[in-house]
PDB file of N, CA and C in Angstrom:
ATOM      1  N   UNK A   1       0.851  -1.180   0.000  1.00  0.00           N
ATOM      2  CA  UNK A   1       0.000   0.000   0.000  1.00  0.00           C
ATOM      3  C   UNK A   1       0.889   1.232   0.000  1.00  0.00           C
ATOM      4  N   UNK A   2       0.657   1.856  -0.963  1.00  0.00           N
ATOM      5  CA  UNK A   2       1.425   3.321  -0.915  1.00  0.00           C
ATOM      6  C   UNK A   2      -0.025   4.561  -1.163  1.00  0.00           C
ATOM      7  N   UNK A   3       0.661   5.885  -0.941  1.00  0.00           N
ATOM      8  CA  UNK A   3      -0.207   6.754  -0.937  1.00  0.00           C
ATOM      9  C   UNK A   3       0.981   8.074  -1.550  1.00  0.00           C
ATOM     10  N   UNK A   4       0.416   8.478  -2.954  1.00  0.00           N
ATOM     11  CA  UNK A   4       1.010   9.973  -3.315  1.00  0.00           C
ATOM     12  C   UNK A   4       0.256  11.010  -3.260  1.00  0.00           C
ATOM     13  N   UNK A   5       0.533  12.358  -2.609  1.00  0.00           N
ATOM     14  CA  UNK A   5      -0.273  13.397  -1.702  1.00  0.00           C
ATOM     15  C   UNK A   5       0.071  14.563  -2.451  1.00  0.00           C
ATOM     16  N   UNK A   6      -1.063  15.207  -3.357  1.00  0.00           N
ATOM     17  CA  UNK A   6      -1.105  16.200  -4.060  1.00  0.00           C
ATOM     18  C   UNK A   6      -1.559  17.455  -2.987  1.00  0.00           C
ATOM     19  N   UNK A   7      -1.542  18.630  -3.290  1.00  0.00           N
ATOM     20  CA  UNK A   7      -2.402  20.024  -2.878  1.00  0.00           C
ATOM     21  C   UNK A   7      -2.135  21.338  -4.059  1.00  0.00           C
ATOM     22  N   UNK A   8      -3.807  21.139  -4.409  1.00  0.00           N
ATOM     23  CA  UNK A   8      -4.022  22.232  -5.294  1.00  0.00           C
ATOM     24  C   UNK A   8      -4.257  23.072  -4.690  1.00  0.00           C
ATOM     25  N   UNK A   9      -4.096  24.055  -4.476  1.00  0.00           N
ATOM     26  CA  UNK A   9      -4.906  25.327  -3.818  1.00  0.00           C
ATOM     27  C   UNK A   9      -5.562  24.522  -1.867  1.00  0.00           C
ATOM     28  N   UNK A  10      -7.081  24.574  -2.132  1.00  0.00           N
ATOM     29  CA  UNK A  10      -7.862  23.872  -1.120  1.00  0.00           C
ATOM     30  C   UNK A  10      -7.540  22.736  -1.248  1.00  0.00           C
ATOM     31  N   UNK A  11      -7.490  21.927  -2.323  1.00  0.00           N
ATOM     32  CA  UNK A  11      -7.635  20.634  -2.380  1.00  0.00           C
ATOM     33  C   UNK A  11      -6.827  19.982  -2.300  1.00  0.00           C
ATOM     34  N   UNK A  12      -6.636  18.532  -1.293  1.00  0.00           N
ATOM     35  CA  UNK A  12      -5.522  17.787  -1.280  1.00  0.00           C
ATOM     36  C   UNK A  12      -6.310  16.435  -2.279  1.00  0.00           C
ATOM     37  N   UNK A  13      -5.228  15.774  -2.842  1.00  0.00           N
ATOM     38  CA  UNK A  13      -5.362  14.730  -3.485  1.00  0.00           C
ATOM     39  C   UNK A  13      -4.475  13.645  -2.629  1.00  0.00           C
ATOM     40  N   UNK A  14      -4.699  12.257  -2.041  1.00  0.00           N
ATOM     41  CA  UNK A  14      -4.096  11.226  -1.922  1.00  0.00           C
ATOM     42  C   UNK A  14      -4.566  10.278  -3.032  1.00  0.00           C
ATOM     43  N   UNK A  15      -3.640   9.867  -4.009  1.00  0.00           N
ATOM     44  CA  UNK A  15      -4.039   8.792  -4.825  1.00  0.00           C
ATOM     45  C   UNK A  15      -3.054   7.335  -3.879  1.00  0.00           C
ATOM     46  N   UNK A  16      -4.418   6.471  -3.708  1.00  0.00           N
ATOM     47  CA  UNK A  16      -3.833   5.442  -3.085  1.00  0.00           C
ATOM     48  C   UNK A  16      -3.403   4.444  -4.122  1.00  0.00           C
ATOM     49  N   UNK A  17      -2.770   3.365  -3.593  1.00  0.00           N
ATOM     50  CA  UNK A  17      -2.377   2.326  -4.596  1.00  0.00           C
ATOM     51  C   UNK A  17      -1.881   1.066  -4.317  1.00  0.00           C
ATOM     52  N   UNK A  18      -2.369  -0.067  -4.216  1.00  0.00           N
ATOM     53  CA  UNK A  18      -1.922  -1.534  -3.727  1.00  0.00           C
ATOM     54  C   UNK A  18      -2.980  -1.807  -3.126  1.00  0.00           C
ATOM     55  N   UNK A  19      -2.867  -2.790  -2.233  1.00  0.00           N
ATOM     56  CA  UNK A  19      -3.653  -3.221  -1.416  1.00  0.00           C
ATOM     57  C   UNK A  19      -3.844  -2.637   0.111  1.00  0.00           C
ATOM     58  N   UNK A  20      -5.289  -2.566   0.288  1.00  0.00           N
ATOM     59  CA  UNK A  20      -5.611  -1.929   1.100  1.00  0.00           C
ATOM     60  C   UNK A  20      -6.012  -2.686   2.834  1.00  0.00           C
ATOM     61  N   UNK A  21      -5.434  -3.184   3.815  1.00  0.00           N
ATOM     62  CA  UNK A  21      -5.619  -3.841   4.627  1.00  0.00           C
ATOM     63  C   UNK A  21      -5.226  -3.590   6.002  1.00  0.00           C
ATOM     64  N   UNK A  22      -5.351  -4.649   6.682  1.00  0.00           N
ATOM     65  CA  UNK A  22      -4.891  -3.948   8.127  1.00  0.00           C
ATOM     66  C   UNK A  22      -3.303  -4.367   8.470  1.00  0.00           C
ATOM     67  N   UNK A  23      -2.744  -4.923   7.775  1.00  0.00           N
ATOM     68  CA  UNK A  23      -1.263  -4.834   7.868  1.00  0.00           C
ATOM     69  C   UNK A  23      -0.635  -3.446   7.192  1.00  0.00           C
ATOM     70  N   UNK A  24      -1.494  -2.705   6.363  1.00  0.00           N
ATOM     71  CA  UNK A  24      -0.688  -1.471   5.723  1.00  0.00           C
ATOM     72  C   UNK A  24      -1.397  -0.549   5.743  1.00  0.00           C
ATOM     73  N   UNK A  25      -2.263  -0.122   6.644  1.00  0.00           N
ATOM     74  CA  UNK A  25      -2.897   1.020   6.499  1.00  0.00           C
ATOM     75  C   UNK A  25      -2.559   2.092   7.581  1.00  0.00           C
ATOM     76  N   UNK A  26      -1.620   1.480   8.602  1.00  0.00           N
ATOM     77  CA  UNK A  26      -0.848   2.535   9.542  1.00  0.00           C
ATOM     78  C   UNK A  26      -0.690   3.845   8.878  1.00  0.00           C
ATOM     79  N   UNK A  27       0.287   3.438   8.435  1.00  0.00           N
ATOM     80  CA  UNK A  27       1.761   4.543   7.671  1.00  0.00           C
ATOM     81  C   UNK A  27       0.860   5.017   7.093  1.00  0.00           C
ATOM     82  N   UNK A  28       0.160   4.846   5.692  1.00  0.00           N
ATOM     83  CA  UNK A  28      -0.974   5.567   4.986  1.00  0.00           C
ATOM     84  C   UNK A  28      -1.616   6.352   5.591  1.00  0.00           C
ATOM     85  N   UNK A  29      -2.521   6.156   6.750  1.00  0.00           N
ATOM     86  CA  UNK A  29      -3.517   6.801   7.379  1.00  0.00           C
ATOM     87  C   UNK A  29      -2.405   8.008   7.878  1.00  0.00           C
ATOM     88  N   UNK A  30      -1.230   7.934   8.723  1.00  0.00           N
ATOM     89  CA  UNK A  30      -0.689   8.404   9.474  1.00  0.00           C
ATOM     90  C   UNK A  30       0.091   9.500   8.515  1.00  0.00           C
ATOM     91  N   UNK A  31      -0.188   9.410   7.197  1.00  0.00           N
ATOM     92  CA  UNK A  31       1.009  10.033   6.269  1.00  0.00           C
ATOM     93  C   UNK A  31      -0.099  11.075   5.949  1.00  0.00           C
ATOM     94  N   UNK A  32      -1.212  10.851   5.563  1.00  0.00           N
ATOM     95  CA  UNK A  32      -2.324  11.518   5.244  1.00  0.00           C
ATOM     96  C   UNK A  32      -2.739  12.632   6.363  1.00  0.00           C
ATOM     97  N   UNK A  33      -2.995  11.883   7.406  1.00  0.00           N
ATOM     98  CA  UNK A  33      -3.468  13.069   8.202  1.00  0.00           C
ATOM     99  C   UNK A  33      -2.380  14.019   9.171  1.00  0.00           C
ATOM    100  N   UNK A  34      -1.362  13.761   8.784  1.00  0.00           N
ATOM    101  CA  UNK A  34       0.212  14.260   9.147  1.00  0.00           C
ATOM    102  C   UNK A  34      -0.217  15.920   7.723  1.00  0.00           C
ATOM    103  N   UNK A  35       0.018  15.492   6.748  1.00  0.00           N
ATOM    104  CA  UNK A  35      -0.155  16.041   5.670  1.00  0.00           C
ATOM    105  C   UNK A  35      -1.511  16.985   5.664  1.00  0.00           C
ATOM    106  N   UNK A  36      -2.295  16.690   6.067  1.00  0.00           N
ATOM    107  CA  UNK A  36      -3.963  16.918   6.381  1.00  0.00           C
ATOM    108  C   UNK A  36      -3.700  18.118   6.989  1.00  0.00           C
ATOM    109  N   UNK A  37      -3.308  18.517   8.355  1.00  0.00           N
ATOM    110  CA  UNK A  37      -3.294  19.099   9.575  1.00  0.00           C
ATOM    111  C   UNK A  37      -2.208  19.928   8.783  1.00  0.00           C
ATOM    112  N   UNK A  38      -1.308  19.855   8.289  1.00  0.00           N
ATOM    113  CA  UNK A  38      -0.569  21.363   7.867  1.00  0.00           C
ATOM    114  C   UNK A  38      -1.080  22.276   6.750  1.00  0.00           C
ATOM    115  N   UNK A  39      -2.020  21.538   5.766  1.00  0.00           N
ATOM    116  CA  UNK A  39      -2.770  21.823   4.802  1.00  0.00           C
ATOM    117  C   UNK A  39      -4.148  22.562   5.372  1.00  0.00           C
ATOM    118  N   UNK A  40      -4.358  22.167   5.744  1.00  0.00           N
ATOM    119  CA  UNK A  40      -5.719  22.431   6.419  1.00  0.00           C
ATOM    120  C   UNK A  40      -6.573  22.558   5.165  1.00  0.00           C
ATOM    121  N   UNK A  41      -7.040  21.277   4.559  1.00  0.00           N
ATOM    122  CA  UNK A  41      -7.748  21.480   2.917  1.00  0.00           C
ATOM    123  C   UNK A  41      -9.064  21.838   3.207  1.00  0.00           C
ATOM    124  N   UNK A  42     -10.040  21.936   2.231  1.00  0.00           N
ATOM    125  CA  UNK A  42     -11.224  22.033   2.277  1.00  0.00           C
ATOM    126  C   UNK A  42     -12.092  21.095   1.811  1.00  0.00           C
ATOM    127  N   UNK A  43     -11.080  20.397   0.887  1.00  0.00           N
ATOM    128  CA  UNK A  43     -11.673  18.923   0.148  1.00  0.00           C
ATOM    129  C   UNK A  43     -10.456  18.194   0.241  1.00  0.00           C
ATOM    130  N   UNK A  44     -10.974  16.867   0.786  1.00  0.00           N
ATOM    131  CA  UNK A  44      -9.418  15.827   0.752  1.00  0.00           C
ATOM    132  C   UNK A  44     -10.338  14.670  -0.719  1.00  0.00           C
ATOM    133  N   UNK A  45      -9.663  14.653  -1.372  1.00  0.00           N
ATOM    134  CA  UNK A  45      -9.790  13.039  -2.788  1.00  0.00           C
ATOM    135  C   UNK A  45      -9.461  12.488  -2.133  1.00  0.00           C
ATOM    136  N   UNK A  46     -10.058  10.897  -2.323  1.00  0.00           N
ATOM    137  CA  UNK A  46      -9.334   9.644  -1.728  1.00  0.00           C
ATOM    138  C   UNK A  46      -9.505   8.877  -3.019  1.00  0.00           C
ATOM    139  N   UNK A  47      -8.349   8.918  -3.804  1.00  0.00           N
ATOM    140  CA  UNK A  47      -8.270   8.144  -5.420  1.00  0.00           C
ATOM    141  C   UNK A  47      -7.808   7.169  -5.377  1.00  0.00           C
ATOM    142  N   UNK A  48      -8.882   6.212  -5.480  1.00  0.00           N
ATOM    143  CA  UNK A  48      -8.936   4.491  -5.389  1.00  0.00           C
ATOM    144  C   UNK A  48      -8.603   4.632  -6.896  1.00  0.00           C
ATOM    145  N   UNK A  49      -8.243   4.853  -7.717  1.00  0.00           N
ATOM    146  CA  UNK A  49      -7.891   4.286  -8.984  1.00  0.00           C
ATOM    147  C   UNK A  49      -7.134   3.029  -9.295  1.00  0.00           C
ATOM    148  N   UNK A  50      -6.256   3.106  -7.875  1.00  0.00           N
ATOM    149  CA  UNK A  50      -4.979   1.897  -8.226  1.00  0.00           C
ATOM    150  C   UNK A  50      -5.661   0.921  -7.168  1.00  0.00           C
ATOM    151  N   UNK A  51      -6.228   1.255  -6.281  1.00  0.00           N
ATOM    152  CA  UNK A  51      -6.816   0.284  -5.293  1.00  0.00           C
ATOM    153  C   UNK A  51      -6.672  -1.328  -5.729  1.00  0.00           C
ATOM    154  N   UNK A  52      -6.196  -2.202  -5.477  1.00  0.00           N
ATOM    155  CA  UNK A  52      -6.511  -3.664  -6.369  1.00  0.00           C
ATOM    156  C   UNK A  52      -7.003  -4.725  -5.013  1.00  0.00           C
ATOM    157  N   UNK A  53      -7.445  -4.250  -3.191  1.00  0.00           N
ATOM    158  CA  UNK A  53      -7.999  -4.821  -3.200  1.00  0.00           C
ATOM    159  C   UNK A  53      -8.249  -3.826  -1.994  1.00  0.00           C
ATOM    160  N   UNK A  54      -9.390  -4.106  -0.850  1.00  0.00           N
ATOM    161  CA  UNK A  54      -9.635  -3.077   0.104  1.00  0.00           C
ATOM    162  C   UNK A  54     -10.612  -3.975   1.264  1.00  0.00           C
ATOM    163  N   UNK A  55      -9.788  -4.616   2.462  1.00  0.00           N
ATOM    164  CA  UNK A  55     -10.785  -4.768   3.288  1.00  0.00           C
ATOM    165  C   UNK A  55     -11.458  -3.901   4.231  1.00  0.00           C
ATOM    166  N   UNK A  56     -11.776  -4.078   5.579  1.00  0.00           N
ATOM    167  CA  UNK A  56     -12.762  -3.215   6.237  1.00  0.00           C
ATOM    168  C   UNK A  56     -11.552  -2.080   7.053  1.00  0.00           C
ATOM    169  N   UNK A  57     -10.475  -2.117   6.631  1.00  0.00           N
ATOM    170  CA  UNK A  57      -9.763  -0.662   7.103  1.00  0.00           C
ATOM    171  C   UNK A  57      -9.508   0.386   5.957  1.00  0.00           C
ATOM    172  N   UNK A  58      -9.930  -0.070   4.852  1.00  0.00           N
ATOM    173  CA  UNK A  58     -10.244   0.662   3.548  1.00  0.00           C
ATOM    174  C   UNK A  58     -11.551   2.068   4.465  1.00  0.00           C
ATOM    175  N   UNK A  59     -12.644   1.078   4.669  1.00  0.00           N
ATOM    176  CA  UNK A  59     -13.925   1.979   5.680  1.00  0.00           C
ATOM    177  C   UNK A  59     -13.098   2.471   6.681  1.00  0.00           C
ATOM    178  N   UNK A  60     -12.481   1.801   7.619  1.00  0.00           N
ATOM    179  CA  UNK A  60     -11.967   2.846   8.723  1.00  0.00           C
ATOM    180  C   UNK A  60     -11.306   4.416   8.194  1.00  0.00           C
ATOM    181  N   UNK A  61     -10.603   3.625   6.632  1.00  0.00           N
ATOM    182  CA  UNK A  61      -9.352   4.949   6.397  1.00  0.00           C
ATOM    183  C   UNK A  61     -10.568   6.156   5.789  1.00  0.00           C
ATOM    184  N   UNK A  62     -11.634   5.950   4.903  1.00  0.00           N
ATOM    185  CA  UNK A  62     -12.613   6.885   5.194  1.00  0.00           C
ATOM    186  C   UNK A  62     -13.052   7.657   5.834  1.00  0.00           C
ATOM    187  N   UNK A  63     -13.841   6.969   7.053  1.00  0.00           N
ATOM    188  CA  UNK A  63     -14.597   7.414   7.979  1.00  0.00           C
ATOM    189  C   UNK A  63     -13.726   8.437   9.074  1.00  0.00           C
ATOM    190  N   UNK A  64     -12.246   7.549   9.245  1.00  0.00           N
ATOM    191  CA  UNK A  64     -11.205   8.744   9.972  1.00  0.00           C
ATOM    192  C   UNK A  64     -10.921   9.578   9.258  1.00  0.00           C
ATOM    193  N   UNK A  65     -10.809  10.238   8.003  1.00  0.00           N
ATOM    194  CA  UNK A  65     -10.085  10.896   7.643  1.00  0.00           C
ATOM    195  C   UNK A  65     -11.631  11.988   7.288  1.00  0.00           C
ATOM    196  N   UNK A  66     -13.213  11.361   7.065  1.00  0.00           N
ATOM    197  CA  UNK A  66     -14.252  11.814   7.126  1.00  0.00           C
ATOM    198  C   UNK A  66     -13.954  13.411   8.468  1.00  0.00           C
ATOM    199  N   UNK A  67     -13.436  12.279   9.720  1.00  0.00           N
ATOM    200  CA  UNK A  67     -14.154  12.957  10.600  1.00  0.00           C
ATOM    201  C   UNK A  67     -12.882  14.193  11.119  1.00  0.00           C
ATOM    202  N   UNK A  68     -11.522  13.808  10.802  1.00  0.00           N
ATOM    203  CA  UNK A  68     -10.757  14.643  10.611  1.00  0.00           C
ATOM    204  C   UNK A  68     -10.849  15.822  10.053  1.00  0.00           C
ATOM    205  N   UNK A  69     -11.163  15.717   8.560  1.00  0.00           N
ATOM    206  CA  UNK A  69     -11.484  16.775   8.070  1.00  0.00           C
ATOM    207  C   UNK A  69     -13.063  17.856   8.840  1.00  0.00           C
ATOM    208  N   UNK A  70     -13.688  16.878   8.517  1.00  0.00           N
ATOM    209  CA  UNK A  70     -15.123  17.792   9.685  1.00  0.00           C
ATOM    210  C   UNK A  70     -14.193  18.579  10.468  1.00  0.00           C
ATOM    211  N   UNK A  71     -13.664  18.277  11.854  1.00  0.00           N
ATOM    212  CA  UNK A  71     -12.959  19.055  12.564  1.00  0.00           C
ATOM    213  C   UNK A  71     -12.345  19.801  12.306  1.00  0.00           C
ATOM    214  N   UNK A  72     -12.498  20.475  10.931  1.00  0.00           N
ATOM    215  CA  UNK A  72     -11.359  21.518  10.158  1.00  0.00           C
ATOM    216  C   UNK A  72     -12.158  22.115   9.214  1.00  0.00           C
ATOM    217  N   UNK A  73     -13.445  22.035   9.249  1.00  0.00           N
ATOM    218  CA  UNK A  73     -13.895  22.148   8.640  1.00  0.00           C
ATOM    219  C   UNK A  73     -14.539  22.044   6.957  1.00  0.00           C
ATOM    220  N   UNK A  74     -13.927  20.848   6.765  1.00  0.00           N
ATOM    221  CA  UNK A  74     -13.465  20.300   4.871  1.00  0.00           C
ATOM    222  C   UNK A  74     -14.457  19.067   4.951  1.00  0.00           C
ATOM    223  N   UNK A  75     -14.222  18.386   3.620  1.00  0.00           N
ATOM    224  CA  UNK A  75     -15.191  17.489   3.391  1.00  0.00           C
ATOM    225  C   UNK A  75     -13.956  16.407   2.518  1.00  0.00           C
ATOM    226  N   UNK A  76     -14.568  15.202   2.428  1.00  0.00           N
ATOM    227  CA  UNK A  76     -13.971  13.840   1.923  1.00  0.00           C
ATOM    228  C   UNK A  76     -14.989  13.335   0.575  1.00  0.00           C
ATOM    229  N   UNK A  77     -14.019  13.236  -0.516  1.00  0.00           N
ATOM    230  CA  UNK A  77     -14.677  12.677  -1.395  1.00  0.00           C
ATOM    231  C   UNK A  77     -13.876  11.274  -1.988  1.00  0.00           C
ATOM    232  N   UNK A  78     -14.778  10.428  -2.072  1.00  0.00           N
ATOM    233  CA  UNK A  78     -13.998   9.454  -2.766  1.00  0.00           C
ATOM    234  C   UNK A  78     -14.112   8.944  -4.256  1.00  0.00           C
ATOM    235  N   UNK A  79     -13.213   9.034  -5.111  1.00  0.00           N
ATOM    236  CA  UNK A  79     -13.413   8.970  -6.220  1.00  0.00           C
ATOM    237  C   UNK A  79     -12.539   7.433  -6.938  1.00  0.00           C
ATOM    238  N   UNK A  80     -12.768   7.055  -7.964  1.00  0.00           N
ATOM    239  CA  UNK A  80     -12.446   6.111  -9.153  1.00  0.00           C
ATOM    240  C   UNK A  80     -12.312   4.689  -8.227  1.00  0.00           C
ATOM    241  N   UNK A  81     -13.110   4.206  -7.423  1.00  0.00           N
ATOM    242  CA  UNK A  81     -13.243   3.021  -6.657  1.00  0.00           C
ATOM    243  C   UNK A  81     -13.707   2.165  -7.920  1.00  0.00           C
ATOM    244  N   UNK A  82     -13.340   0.755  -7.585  1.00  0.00           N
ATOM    245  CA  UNK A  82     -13.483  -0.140  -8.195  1.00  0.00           C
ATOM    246  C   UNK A  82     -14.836  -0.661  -8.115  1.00  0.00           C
ATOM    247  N   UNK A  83     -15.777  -1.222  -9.412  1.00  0.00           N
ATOM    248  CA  UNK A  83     -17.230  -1.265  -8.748  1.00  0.00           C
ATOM    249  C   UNK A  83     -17.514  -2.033  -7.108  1.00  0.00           C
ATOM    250  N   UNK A  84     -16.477  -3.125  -7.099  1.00  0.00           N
ATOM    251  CA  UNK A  84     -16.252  -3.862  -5.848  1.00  0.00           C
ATOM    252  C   UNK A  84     -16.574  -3.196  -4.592  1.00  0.00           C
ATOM    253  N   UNK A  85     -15.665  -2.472  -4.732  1.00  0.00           N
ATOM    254  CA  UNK A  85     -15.075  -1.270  -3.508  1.00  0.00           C
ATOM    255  C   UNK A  85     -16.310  -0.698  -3.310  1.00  0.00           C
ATOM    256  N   UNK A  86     -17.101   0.054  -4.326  1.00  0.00           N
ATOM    257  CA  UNK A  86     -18.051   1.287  -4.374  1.00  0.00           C
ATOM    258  C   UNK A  86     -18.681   0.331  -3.387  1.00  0.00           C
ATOM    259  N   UNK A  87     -19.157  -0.735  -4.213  1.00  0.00           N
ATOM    260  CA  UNK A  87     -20.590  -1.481  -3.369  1.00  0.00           C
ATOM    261  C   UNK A  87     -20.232  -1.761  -2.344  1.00  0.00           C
ATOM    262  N   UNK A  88     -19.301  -2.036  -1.556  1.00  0.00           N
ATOM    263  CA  UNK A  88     -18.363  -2.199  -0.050  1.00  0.00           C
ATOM    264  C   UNK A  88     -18.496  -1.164   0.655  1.00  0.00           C
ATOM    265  N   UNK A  89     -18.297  -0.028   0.164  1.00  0.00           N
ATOM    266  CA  UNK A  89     -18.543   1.222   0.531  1.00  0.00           C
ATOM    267  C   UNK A  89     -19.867   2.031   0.364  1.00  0.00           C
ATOM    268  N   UNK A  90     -20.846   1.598  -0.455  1.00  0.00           N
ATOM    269  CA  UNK A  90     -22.255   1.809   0.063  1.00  0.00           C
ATOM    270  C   UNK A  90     -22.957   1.169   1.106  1.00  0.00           C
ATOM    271  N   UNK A  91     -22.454  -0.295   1.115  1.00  0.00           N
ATOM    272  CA  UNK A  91     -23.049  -1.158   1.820  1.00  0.00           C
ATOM    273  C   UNK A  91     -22.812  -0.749   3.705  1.00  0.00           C
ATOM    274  N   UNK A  92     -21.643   0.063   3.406  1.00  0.00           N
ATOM    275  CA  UNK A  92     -21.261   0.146   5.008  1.00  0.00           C
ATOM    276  C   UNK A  92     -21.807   2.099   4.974  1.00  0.00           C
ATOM    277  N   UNK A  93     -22.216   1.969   4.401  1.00  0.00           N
ATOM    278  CA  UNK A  93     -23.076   3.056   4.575  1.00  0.00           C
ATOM    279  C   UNK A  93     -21.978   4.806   3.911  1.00  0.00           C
ATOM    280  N   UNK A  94     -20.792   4.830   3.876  1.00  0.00           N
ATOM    281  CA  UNK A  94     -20.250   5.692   3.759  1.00  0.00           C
ATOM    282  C   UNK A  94     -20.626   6.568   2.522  1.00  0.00           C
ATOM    283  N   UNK A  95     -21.343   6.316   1.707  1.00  0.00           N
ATOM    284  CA  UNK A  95     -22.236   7.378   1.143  1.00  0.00           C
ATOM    285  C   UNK A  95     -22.467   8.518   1.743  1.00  0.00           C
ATOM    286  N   UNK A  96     -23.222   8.193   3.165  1.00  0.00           N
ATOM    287  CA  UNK A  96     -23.825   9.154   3.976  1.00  0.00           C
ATOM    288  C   UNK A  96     -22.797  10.198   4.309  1.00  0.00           C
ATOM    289  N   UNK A  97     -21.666   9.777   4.395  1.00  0.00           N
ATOM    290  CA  UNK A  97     -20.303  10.700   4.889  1.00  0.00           C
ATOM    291  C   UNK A  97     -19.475  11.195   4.136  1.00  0.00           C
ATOM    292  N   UNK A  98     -19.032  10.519   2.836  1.00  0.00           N
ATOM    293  CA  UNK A  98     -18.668  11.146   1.609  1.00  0.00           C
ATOM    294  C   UNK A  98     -19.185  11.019   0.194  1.00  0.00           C
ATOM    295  N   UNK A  99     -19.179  11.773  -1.073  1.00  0.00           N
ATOM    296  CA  UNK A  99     -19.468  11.333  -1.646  1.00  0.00           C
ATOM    297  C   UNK A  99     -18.486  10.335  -2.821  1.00  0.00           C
ATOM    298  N   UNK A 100     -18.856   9.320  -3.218  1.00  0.00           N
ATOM    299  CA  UNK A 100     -18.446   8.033  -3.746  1.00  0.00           C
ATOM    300  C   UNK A 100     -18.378   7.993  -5.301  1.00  0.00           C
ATOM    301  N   UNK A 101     -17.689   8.463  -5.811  1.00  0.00           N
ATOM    302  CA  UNK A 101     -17.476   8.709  -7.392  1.00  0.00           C
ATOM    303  C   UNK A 101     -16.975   7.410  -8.242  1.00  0.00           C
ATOM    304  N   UNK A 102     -17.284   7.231  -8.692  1.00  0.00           N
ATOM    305  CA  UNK A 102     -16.612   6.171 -10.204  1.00  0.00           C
ATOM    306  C   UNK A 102     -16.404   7.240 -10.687  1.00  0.00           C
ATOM    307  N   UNK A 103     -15.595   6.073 -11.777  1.00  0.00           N
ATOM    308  CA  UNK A 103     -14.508   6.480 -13.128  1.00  0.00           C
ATOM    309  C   UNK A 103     -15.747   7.169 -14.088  1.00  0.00           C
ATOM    310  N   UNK A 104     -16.506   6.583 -13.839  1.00  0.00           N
ATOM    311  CA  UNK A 104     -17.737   7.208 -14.773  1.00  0.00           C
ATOM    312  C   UNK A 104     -18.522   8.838 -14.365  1.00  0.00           C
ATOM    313  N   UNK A 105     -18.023   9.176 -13.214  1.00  0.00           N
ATOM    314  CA  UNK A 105     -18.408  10.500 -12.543  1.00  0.00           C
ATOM    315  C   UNK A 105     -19.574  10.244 -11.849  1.00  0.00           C
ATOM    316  N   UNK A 106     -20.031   8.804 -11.388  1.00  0.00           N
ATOM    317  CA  UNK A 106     -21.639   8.530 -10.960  1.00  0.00           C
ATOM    318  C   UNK A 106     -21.039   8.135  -9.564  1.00  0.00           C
ATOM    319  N   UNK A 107     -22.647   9.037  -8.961  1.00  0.00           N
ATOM    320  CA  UNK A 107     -22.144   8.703  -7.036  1.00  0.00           C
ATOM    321  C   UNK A 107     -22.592   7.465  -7.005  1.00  0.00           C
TER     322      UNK A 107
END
């Protein structure tokens, strides 16, 4: 699991990439919201494009980085998830907390 950390202006970009699990999502999470807190964005991307697999700390790395940003006032979007992922990530409800983009631009 790796993570490369863009900032446009407001916006930070993390494009993630590998596999997503609970042996590697420390450093990731910890690199992000390290990065997060000096930025202070207004929109964080979470670009599953490379994602190739994502268990249930895929949802944790969401929902923390959801509620991080809240506290700063910004918002979390997640974009180019794999249909897999999306439905993993509707199913656990995170719709409600960010919005969930495909490659196709559909929430």
């Amino acid at each position: 699991m790796e993570v490369k950390i863009e900032l446009s202006g407001q916006v930070m970009t993390a494009y993630l990439s590998g596999e997503i699990d609970h042996h590697s999502i420390r450093p990731v999470r910890e690199e992000i919201d390290r990065f997060a807190e000096g930025a202070i964005p207004k929109l964080l991307l979470l670009d599953f494009t490379d994602v190739t697999f994502m268990d249930s700390s895929g949802i944790g790395l969401v929902m923390g980085r959801y509620k991080l940003l809240k506290s700063m006032g910004g918002e979390v979007k997640v974009t180019n998830p794999t249909p897999h992922i999306k439905k993993v990530m509707h199913l656990a409800g995170l719709d409600r907390l960010a919005v969930i983009e495909d490659k196709e631009g559909k929430s």
